[in-house]
N, C-alpha and C. Protein backbone atom coordinates (compact mmCIF):
# COMPACT_ATOMS: atom_id res chain seq x y z
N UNK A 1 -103.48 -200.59 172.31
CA UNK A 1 -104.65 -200.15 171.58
C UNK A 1 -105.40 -199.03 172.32
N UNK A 2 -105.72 -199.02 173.42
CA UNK A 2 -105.97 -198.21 174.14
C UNK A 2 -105.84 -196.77 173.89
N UNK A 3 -104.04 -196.66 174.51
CA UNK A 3 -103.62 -195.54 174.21
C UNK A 3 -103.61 -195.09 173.13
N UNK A 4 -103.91 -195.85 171.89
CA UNK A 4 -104.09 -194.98 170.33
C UNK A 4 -105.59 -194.85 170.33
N UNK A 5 -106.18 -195.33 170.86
CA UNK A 5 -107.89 -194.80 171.02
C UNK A 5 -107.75 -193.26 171.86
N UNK A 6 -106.89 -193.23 172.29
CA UNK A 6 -106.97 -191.94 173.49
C UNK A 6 -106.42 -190.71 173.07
N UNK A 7 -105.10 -191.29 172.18
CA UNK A 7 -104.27 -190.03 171.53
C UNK A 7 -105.49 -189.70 169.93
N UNK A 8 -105.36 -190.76 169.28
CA UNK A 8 -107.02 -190.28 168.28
C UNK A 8 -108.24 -189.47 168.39
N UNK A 9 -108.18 -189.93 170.12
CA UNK A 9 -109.81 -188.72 169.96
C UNK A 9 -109.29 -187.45 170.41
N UNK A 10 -108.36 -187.45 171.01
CA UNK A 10 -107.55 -185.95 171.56
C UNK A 10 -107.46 -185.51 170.09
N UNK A 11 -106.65 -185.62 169.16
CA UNK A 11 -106.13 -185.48 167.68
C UNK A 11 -107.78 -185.19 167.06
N UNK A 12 -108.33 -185.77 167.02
CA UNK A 12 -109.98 -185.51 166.65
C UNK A 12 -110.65 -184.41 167.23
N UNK A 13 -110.43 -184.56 168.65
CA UNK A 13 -111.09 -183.13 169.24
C UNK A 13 -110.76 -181.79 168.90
N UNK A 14 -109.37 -181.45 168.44
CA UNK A 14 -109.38 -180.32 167.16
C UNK A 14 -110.24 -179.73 165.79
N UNK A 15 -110.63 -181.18 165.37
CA UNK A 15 -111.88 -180.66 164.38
C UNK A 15 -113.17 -180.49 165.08
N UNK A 16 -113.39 -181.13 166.16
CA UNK A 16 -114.59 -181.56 167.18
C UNK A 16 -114.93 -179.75 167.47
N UNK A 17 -114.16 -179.33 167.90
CA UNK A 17 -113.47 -178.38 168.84
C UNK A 17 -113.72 -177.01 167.61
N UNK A 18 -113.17 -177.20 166.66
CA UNK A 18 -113.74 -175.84 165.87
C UNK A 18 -114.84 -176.23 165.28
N UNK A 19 -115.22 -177.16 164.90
CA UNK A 19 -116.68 -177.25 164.81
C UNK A 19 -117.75 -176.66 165.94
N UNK A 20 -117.66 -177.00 166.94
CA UNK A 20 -118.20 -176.74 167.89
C UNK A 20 -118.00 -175.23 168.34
N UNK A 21 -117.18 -174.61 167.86
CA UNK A 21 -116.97 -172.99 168.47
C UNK A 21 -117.61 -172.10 167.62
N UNK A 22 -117.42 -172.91 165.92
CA UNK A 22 -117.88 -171.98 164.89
C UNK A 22 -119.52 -172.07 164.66
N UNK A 23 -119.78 -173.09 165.09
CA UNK A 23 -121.37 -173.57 165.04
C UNK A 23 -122.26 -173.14 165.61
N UNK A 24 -121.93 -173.73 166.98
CA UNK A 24 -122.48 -173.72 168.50
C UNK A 24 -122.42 -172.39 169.46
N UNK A 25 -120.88 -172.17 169.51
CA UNK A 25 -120.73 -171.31 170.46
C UNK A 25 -121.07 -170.00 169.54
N UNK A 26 -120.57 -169.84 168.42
CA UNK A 26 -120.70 -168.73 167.90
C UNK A 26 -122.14 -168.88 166.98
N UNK A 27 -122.81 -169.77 167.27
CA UNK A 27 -124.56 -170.25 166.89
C UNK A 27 -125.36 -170.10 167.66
N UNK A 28 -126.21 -170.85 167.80
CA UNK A 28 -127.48 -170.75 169.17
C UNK A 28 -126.92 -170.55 169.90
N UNK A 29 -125.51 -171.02 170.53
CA UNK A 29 -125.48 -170.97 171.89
C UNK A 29 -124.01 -169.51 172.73
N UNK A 30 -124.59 -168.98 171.35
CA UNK A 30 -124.07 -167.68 171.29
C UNK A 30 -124.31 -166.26 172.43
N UNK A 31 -125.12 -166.71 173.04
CA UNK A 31 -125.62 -166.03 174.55
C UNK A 31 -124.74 -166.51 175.39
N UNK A 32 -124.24 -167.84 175.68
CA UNK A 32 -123.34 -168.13 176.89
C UNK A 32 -122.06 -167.94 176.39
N UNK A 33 -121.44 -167.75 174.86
CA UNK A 33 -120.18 -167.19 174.48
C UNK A 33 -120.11 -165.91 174.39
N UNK A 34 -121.32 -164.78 174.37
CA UNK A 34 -120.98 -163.66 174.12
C UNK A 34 -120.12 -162.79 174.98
N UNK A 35 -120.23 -163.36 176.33
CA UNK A 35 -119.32 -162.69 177.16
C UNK A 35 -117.96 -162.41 177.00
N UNK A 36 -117.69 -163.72 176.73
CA UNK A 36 -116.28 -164.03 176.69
C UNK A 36 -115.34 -162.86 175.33
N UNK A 37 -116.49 -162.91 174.66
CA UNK A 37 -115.93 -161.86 173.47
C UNK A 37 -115.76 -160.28 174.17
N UNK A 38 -117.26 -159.94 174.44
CA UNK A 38 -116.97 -158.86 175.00
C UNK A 38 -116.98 -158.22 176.56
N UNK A 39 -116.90 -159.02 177.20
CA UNK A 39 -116.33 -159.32 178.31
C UNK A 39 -117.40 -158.31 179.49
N UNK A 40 -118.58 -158.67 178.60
CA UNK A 40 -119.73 -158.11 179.82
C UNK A 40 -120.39 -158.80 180.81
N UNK A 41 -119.47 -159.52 181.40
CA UNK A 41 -119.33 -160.38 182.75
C UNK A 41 -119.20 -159.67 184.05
N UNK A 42 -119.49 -159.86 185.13
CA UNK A 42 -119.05 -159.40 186.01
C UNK A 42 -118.22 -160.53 187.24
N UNK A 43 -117.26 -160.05 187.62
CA UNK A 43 -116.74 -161.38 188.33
C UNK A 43 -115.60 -162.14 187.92
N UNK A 44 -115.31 -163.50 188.32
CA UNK A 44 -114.26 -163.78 187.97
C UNK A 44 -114.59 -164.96 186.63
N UNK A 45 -115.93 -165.03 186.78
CA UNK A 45 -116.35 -166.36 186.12
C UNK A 45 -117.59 -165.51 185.10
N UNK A 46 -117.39 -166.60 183.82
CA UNK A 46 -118.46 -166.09 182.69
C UNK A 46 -119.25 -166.72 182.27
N UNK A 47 -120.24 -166.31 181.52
CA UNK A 47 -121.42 -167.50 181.38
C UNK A 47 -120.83 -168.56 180.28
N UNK A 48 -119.75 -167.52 179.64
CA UNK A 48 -119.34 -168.76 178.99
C UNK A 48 -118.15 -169.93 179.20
N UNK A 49 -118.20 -170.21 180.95
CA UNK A 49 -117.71 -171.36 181.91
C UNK A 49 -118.66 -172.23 181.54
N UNK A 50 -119.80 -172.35 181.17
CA UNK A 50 -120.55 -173.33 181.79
C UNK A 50 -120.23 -173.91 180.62
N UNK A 51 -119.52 -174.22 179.27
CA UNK A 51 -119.28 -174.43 178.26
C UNK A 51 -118.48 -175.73 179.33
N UNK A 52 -117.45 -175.77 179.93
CA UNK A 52 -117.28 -177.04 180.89
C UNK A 52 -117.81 -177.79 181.29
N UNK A 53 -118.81 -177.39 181.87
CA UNK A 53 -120.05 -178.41 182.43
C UNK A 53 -120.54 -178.80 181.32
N UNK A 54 -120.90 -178.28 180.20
CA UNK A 54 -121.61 -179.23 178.77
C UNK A 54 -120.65 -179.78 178.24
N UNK A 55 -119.63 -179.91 178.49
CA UNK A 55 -118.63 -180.88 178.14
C UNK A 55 -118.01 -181.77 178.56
N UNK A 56 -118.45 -181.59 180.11
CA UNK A 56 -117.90 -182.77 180.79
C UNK A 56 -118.85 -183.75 180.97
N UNK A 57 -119.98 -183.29 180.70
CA UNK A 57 -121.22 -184.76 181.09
C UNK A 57 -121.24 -185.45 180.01
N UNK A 58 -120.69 -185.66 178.48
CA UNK A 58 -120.21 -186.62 177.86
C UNK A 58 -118.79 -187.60 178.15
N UNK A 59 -118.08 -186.73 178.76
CA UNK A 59 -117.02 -187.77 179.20
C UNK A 59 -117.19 -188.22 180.50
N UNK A 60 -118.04 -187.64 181.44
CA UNK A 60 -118.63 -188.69 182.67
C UNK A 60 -119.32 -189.73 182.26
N UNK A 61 -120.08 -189.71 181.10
CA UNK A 61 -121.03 -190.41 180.44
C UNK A 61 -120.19 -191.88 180.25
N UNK A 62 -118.88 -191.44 179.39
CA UNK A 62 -118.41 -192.27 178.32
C UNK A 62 -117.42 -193.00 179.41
N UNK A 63 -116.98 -192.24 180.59
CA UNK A 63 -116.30 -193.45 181.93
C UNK A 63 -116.85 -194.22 182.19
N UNK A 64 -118.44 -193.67 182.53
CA UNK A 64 -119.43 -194.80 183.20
C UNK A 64 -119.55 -195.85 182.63
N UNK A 65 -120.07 -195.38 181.76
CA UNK A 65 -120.20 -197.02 180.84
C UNK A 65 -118.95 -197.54 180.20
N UNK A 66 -118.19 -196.93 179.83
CA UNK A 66 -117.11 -197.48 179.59
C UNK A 66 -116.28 -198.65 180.81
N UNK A 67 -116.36 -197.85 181.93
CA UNK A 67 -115.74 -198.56 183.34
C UNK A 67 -116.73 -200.05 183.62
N UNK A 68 -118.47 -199.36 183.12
CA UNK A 68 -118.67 -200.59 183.55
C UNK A 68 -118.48 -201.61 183.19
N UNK A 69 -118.68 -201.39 181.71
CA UNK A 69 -117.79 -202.38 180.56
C UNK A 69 -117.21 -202.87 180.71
N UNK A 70 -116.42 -203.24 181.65
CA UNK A 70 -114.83 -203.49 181.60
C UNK A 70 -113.89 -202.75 181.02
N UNK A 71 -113.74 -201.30 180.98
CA UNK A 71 -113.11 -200.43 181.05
C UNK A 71 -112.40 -200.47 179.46
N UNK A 72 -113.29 -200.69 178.38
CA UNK A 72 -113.73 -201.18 176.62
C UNK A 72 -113.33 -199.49 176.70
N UNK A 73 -113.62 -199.03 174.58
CA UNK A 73 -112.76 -198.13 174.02
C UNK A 73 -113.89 -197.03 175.03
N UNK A 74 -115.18 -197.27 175.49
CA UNK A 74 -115.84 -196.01 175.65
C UNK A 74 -115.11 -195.20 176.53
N UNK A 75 -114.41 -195.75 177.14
CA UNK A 75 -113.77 -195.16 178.51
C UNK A 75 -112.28 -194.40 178.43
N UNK A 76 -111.74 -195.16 177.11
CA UNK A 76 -110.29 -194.35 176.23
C UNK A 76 -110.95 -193.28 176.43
N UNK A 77 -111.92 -193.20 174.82
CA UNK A 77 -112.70 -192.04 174.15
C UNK A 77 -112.93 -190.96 175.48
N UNK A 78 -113.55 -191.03 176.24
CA UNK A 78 -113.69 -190.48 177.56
C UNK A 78 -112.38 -189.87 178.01
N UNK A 79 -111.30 -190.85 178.49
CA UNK A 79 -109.78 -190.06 178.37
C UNK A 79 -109.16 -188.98 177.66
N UNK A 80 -109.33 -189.18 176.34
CA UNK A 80 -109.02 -188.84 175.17
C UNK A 80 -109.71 -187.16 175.53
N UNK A 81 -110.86 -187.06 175.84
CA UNK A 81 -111.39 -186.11 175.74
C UNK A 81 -110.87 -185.37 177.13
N UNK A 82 -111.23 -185.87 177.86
CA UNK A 82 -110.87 -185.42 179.24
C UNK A 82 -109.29 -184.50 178.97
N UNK A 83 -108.40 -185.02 178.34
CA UNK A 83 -107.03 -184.37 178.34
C UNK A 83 -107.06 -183.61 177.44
N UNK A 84 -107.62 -183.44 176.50
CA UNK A 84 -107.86 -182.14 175.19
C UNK A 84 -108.54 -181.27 176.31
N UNK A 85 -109.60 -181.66 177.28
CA UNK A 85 -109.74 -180.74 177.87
C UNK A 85 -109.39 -179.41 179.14
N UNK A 86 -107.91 -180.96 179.47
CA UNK A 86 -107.29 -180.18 180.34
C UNK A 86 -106.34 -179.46 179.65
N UNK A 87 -105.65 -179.37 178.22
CA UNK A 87 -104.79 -178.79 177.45
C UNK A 87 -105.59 -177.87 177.37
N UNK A 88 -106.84 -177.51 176.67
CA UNK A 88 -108.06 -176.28 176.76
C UNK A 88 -107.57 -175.59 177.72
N UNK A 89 -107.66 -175.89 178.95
CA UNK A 89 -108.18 -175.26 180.04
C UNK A 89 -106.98 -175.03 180.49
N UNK A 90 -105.78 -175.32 180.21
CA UNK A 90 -104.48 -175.17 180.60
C UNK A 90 -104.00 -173.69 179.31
N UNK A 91 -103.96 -174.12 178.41
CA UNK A 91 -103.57 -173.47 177.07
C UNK A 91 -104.35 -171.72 176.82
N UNK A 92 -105.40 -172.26 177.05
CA UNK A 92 -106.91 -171.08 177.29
C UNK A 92 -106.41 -170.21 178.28
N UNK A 93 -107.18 -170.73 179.11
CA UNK A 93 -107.44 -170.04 180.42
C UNK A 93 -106.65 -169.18 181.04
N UNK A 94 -105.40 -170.22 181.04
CA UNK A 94 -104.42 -170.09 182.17
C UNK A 94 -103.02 -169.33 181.47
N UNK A 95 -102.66 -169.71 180.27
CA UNK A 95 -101.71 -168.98 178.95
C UNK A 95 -102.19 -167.95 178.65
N UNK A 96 -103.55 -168.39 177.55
CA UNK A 96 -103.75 -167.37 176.66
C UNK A 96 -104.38 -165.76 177.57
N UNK A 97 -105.71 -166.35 178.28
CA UNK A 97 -106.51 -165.58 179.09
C UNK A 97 -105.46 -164.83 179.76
N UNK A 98 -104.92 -165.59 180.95
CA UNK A 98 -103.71 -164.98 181.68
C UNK A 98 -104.87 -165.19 183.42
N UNK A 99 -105.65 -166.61 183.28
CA UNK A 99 -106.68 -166.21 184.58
C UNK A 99 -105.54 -166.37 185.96
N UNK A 100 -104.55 -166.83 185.48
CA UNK A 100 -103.41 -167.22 186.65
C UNK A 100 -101.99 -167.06 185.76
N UNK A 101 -101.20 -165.69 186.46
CA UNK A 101 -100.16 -165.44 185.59
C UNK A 101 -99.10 -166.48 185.59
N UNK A 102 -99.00 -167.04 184.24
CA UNK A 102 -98.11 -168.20 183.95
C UNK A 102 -97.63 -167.84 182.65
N UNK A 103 -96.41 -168.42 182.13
CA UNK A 103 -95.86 -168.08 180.82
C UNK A 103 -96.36 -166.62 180.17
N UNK A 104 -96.31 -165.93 181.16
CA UNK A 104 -96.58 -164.57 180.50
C UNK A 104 -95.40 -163.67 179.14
N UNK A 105 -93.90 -164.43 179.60
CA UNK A 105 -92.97 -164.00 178.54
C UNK A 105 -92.42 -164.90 177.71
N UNK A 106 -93.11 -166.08 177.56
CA UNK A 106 -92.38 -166.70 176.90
C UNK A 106 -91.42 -166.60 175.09
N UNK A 107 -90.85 -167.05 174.86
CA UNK A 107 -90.24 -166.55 173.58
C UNK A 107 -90.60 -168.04 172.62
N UNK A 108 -91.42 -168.90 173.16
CA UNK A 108 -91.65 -169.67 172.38
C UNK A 108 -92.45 -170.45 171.03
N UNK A 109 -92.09 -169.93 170.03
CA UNK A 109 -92.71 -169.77 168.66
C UNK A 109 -94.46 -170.18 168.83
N UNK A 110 -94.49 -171.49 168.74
CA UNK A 110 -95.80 -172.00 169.16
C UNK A 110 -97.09 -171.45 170.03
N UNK A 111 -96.02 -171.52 171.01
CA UNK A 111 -97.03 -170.37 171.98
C UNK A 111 -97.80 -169.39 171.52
N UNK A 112 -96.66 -168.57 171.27
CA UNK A 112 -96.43 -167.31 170.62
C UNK A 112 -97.46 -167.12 169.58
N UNK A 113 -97.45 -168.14 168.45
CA UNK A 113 -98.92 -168.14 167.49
C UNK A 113 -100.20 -168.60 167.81
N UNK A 114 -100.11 -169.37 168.50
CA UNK A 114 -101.30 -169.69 169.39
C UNK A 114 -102.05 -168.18 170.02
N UNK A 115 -101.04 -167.41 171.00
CA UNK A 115 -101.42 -166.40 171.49
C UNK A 115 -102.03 -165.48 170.35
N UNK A 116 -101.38 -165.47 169.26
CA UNK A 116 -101.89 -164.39 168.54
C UNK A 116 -102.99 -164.87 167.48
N UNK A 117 -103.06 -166.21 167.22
CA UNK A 117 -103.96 -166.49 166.51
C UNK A 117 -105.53 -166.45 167.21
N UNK A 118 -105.54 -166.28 169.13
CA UNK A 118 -106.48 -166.52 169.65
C UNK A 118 -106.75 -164.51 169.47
N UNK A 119 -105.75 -163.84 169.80
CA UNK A 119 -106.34 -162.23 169.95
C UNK A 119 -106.66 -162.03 168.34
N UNK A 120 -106.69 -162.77 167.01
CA UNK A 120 -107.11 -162.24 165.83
C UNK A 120 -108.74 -163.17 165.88
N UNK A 121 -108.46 -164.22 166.21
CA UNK A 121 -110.22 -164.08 166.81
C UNK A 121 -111.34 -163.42 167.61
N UNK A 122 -110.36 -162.94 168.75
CA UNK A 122 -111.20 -161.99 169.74
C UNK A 122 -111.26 -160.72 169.26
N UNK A 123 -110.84 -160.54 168.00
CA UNK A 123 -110.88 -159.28 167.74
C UNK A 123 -112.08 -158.71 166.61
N UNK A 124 -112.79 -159.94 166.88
CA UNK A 124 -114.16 -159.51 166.18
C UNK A 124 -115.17 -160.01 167.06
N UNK A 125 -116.45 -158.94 167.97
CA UNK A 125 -116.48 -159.19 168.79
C UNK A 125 -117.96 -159.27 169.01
N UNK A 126 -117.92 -159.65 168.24
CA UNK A 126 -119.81 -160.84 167.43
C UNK A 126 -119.39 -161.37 167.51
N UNK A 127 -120.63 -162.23 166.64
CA UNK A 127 -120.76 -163.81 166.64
C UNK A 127 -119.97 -164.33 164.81
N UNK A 128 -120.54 -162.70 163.98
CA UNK A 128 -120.58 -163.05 162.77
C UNK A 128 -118.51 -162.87 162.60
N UNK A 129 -117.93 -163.54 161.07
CA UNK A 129 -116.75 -163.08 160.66
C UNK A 129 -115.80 -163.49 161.93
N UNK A 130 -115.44 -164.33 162.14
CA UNK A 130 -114.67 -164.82 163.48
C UNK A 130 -113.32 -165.74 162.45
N UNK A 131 -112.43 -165.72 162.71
CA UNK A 131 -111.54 -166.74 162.22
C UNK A 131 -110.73 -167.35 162.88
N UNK A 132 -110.11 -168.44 162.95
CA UNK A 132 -109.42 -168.90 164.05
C UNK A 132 -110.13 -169.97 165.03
N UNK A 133 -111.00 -170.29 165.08
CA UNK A 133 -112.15 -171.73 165.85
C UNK A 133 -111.44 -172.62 166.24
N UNK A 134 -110.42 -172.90 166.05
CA UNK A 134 -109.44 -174.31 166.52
C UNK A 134 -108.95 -173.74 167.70
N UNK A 135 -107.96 -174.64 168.19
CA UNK A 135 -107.33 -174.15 169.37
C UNK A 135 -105.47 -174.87 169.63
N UNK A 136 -105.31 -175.95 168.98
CA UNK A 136 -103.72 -176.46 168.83
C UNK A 136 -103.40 -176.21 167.67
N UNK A 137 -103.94 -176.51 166.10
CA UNK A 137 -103.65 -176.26 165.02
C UNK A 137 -103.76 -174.71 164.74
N UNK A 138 -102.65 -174.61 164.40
CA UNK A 138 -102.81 -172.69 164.48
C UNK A 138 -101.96 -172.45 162.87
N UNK A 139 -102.56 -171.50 162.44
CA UNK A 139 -102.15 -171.18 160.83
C UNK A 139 -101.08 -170.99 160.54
N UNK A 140 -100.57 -171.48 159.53
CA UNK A 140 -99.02 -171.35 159.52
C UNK A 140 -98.70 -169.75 159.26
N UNK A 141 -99.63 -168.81 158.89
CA UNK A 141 -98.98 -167.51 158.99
C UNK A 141 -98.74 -166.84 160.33
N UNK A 142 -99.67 -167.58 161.26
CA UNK A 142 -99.17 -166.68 162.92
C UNK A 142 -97.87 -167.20 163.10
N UNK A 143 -97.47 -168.43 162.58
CA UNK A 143 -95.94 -168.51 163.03
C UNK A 143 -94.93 -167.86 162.02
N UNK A 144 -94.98 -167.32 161.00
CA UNK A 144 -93.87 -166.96 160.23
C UNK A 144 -93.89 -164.95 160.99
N UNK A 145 -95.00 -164.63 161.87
CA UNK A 145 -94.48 -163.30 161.92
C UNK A 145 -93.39 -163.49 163.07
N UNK A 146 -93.55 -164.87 164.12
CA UNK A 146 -92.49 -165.22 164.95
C UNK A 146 -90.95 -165.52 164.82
N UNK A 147 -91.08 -165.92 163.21
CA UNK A 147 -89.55 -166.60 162.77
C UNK A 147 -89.16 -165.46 161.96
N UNK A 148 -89.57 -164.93 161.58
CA UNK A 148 -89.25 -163.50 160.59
C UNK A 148 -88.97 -162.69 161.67
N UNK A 149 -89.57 -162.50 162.81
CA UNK A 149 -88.89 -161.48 164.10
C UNK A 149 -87.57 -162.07 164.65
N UNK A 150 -87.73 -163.86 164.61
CA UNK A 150 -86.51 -164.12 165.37
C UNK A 150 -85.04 -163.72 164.27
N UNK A 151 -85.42 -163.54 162.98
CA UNK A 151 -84.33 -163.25 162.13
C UNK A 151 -83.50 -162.02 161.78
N UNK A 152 -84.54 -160.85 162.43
CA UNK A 152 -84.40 -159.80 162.54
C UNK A 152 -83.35 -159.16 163.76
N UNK A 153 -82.54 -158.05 163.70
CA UNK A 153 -81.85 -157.58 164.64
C UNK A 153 -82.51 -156.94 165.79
N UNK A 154 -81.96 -156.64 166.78
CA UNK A 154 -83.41 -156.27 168.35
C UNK A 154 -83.08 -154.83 167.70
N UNK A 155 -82.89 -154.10 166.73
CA UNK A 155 -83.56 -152.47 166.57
C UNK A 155 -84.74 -152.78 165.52
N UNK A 156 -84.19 -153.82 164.69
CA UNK A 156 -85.03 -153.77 163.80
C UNK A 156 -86.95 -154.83 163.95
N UNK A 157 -86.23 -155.55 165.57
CA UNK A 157 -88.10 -156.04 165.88
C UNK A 157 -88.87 -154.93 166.63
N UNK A 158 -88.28 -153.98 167.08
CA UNK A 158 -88.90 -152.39 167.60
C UNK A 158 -89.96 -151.84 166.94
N UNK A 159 -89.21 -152.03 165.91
CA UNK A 159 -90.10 -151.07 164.53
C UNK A 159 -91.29 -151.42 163.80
């Protein structure tokens, strides 16, 4: 039971997760995301990091009491979140961003739409007209320009 409390709120934190980007980040709290759009940061770090720290003091929250509990669903839920957030921060950061060069060539479809479904969001660089707010569920049209290239001959994905 546990572990389906844990894989559920991960699976949940996708709607959690564009709710929260289309609302919040790209809402009031559109000052600590604006950087990230247009990248008037200086440094290695942006104001819109601290988006971590407001996200982790609910799942410190939900250990504590959960652990004290006797380690009850609050403390899954807490899990649950914790690993959507290391997929974030793995998937984000470290893939998409490129803050540490990793899978920079990959040929793998998924990826691949992920990557491009995140640069057709960054490519509006307000707050307003943004598409794309999720971050695992990615539209089924970023993947058909991947399978339509893989069908194609290598003169004809050039072009």
């Amino acid at each position: 039971m546990n572990a389906l409390i844990t894989i559920a709120t991960f699976i949940m934190m996708e709607g959690a997760t564009w709710c929260i980007h289309k609302y919040i980040m790209h809402g009031f709290l559109w000052m600590l995301h604006k950087d990230h759009h247009d990248h008037s940061h200086e440094g290695d770090f942006e104001r819109n990091d601290l988006f971590f720290v407001i996200f982790a003091v609910p799942t410190i929250v939900l250990f504590y009491i959960g652990a004290e509990q006797g380690f009850n669903y609050l403390f899954y839920i807490g899990l649950g979140i914790l690993l959507y957030g290391l997929a974030y921060f793995f998937v984000h950061d470290i893939f998409i961003h490129q803050r540490v060069s990793f899978l920079r060539n990959t040929k793998n479809p998924y990826l691949l739409a992920i990557r491009r479904a995140h640069k057709q969001h960054h490519k509006h660089t307000g707050k307003e007209e943004g598409e794309c707010f999720g971050f695992l569920f990615v539209p089924f049209k970023f993947f058909k320009i991947y399978f339509k290239r893989k069908q194609l001959s290598p003169s004809e994905r050039t072009s």
